[in-house]
PDB file of N, CA and C in Angstrom:
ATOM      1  N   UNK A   1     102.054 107.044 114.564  1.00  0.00           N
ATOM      2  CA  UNK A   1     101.507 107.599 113.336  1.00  0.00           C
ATOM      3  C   UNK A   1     102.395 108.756 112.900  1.00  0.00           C
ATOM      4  N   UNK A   2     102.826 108.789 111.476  1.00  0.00           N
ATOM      5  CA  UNK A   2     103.713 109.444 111.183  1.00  0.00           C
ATOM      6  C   UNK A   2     103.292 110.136 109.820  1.00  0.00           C
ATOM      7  N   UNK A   3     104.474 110.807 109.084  1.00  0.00           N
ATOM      8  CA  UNK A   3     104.255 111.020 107.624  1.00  0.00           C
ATOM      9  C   UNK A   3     104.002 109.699 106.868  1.00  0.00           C
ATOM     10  N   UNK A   4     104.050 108.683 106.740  1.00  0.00           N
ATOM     11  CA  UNK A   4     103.687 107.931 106.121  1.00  0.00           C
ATOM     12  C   UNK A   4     102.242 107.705 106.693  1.00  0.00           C
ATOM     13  N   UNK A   5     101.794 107.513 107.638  1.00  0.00           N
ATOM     14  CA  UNK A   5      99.977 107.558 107.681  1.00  0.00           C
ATOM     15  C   UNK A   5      99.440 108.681 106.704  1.00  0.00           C
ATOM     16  N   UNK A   6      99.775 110.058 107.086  1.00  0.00           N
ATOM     17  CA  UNK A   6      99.270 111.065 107.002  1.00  0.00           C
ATOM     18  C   UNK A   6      99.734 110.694 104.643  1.00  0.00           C
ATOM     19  N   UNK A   7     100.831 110.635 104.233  1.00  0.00           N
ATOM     20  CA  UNK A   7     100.651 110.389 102.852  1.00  0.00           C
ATOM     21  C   UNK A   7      99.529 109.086 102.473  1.00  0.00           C
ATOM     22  N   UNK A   8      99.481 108.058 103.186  1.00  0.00           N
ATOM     23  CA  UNK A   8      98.430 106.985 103.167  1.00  0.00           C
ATOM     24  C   UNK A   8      97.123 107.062 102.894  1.00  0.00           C
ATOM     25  N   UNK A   9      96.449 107.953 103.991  1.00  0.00           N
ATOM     26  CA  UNK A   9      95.359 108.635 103.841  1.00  0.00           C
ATOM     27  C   UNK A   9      95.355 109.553 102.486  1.00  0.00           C
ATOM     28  N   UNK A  10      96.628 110.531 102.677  1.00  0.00           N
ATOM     29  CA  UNK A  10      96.062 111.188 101.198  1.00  0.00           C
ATOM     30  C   UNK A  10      95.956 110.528 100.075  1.00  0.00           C
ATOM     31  N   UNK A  11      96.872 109.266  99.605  1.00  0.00           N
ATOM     32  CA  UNK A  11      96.770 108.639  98.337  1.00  0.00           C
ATOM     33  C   UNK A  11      95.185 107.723  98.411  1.00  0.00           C
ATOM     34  N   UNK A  12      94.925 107.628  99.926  1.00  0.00           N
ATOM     35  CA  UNK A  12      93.298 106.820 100.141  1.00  0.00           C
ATOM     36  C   UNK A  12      92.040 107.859  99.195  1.00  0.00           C
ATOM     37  N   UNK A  13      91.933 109.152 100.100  1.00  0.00           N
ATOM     38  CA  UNK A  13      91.434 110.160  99.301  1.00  0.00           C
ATOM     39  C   UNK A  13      91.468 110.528  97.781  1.00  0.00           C
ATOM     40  N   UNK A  14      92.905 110.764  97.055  1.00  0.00           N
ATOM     41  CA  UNK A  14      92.608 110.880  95.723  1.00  0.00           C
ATOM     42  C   UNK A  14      92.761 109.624  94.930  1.00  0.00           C
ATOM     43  N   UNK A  15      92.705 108.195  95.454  1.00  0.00           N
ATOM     44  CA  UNK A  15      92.473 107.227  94.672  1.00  0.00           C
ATOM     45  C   UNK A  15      90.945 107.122  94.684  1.00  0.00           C
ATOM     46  N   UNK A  16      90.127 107.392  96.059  1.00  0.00           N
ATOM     47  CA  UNK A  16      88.977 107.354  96.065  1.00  0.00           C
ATOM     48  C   UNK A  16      88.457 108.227  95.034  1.00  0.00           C
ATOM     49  N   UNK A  17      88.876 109.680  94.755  1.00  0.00           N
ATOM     50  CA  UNK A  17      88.004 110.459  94.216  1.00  0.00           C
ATOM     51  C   UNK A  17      88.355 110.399  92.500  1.00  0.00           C
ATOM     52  N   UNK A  18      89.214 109.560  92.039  1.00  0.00           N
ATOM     53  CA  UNK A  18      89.533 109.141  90.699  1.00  0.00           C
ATOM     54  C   UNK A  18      88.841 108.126  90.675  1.00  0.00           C
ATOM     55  N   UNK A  19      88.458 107.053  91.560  1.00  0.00           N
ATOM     56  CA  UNK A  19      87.385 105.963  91.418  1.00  0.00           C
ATOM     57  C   UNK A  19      86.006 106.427  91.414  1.00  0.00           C
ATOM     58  N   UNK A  20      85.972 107.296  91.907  1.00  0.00           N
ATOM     59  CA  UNK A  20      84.495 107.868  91.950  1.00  0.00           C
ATOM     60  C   UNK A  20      83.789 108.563  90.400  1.00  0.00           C
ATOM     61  N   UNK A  21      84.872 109.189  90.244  1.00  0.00           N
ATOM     62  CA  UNK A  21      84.520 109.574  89.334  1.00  0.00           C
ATOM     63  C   UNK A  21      84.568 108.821  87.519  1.00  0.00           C
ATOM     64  N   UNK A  22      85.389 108.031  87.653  1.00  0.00           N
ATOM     65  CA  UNK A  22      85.428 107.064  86.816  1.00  0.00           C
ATOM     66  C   UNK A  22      84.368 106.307  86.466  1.00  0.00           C
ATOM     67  N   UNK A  23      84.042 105.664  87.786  1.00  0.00           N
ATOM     68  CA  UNK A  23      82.256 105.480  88.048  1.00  0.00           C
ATOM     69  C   UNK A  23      81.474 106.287  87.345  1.00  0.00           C
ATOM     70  N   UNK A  24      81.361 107.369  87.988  1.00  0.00           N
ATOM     71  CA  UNK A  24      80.401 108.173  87.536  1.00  0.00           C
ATOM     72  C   UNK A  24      80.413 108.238  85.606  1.00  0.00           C
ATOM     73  N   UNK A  25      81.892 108.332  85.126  1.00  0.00           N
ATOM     74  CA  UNK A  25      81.783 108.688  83.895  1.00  0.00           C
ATOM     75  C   UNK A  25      81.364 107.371  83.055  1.00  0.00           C
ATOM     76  N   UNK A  26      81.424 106.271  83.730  1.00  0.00           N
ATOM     77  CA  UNK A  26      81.246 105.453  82.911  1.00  0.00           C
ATOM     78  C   UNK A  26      79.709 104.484  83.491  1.00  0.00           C
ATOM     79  N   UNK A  27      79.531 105.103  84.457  1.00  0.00           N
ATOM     80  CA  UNK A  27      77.614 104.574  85.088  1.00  0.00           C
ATOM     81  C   UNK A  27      78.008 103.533  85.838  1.00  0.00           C
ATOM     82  N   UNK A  28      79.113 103.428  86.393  1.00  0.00           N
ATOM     83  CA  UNK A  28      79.436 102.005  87.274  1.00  0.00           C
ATOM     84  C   UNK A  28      78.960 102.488  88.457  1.00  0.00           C
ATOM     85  N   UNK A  29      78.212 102.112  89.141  1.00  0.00           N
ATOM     86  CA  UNK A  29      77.730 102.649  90.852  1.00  0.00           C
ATOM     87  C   UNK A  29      78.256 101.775  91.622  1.00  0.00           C
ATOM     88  N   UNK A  30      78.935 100.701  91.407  1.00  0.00           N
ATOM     89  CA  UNK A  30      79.136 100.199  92.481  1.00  0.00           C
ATOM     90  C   UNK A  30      80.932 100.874  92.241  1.00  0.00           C
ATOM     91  N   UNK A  31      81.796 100.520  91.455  1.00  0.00           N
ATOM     92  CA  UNK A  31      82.778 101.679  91.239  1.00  0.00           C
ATOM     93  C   UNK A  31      83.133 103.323  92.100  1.00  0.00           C
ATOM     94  N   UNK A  32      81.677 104.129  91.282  1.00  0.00           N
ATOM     95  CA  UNK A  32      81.473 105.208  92.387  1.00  0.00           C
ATOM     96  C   UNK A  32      81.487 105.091  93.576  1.00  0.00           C
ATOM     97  N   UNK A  33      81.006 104.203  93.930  1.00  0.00           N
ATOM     98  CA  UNK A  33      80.286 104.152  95.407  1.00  0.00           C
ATOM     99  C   UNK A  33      81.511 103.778  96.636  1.00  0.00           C
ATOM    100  N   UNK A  34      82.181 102.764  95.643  1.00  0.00           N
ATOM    101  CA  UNK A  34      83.384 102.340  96.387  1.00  0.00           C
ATOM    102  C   UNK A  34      85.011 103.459  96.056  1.00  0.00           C
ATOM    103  N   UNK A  35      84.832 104.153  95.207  1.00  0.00           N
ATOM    104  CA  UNK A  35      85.412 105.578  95.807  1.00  0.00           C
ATOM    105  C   UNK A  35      84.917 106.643  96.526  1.00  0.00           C
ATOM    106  N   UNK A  36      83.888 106.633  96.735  1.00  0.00           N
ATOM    107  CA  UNK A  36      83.194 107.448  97.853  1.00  0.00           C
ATOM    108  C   UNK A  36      83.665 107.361  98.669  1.00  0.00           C
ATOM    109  N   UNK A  37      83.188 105.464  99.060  1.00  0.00           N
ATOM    110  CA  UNK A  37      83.994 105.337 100.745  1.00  0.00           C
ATOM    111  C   UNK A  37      85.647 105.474 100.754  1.00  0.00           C
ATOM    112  N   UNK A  38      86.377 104.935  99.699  1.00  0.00           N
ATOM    113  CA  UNK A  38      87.986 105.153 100.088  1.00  0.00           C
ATOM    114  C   UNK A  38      87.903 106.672 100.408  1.00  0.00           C
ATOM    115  N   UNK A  39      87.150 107.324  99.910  1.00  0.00           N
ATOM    116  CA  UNK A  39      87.989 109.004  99.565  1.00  0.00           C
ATOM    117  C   UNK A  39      87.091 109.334 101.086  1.00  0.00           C
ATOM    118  N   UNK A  40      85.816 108.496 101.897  1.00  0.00           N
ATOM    119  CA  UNK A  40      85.780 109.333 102.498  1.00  0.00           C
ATOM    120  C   UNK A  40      86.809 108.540 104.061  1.00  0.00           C
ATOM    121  N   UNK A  41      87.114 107.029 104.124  1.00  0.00           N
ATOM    122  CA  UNK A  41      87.985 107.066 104.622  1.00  0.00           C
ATOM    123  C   UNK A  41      89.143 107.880 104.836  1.00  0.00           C
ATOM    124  N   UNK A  42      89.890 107.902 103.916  1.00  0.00           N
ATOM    125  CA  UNK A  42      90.736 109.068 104.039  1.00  0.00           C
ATOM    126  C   UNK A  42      90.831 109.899 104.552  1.00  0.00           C
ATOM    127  N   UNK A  43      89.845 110.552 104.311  1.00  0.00           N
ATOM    128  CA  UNK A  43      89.058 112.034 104.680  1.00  0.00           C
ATOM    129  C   UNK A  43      89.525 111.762 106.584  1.00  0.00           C
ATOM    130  N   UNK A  44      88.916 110.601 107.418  1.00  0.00           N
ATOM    131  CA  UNK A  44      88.308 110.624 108.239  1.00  0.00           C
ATOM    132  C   UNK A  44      89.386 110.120 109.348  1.00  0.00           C
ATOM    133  N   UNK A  45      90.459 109.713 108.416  1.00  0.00           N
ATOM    134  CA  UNK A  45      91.748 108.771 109.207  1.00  0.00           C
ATOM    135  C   UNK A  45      92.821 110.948 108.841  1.00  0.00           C
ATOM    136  N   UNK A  46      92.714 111.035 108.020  1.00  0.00           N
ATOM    137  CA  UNK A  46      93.119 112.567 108.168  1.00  0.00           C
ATOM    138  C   UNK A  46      92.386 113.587 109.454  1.00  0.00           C
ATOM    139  N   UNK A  47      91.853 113.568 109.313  1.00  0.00           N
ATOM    140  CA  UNK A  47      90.811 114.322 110.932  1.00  0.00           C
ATOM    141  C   UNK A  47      91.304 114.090 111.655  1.00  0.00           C
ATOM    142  N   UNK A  48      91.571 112.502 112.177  1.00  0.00           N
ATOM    143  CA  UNK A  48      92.148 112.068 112.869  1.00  0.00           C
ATOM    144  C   UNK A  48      93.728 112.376 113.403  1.00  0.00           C
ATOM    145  N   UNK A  49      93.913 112.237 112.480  1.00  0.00           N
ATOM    146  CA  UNK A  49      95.696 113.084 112.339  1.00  0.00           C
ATOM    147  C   UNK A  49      95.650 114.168 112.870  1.00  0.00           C
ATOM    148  N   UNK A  50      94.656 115.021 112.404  1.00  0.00           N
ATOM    149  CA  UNK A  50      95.322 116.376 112.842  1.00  0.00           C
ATOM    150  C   UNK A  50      94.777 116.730 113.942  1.00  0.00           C
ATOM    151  N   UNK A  51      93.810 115.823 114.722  1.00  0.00           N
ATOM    152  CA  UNK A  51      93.093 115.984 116.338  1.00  0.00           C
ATOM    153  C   UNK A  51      94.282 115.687 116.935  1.00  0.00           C
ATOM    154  N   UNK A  52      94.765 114.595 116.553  1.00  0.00           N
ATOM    155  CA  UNK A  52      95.834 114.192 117.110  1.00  0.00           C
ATOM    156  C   UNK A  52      97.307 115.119 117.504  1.00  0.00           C
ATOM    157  N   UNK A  53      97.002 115.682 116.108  1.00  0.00           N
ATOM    158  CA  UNK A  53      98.818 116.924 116.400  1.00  0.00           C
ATOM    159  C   UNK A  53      98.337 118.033 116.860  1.00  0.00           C
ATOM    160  N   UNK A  54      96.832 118.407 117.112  1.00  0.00           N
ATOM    161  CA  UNK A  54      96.336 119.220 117.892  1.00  0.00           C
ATOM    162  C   UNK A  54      96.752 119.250 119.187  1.00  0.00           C
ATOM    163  N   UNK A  55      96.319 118.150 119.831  1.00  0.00           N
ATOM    164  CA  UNK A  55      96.571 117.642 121.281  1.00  0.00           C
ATOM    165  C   UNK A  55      97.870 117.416 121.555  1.00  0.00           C
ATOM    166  N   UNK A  56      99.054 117.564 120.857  1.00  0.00           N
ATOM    167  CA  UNK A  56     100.250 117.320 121.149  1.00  0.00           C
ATOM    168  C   UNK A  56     100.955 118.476 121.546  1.00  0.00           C
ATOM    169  N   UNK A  57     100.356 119.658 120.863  1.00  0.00           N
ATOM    170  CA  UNK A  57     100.906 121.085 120.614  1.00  0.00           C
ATOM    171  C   UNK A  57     100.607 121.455 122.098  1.00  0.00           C
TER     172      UNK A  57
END
């Protein structure tokens, strides 16, 4: 796992939170809902990352 995970996750996150909100602006819930989860994937594969370069240090 490298810089390319760690950019992966971030483009996961702000594609999620531009889908989400797109949703939201336009009343699509299933839209929203499914940027929720990308953005909170992201979120969660990032955590991950940095437990990870925690334990390396």
């Amino acid at each position: 796992m490298g810089m390319d995970d760690k950019m992966e996750n971030a483009k996961d996150e702000n594609v999620g939170k531009a889908k989400a909100a797109a949703g939201e602006a336009t009343g699509d819930e299933k839209m929203r809902a499914e940027g929720k989860n990308q953005e909170t994937k992201g979120n969660l594969k990032s955590a991950g990352e940095k437990a990870k370069d925690a334990f390396k240090k």
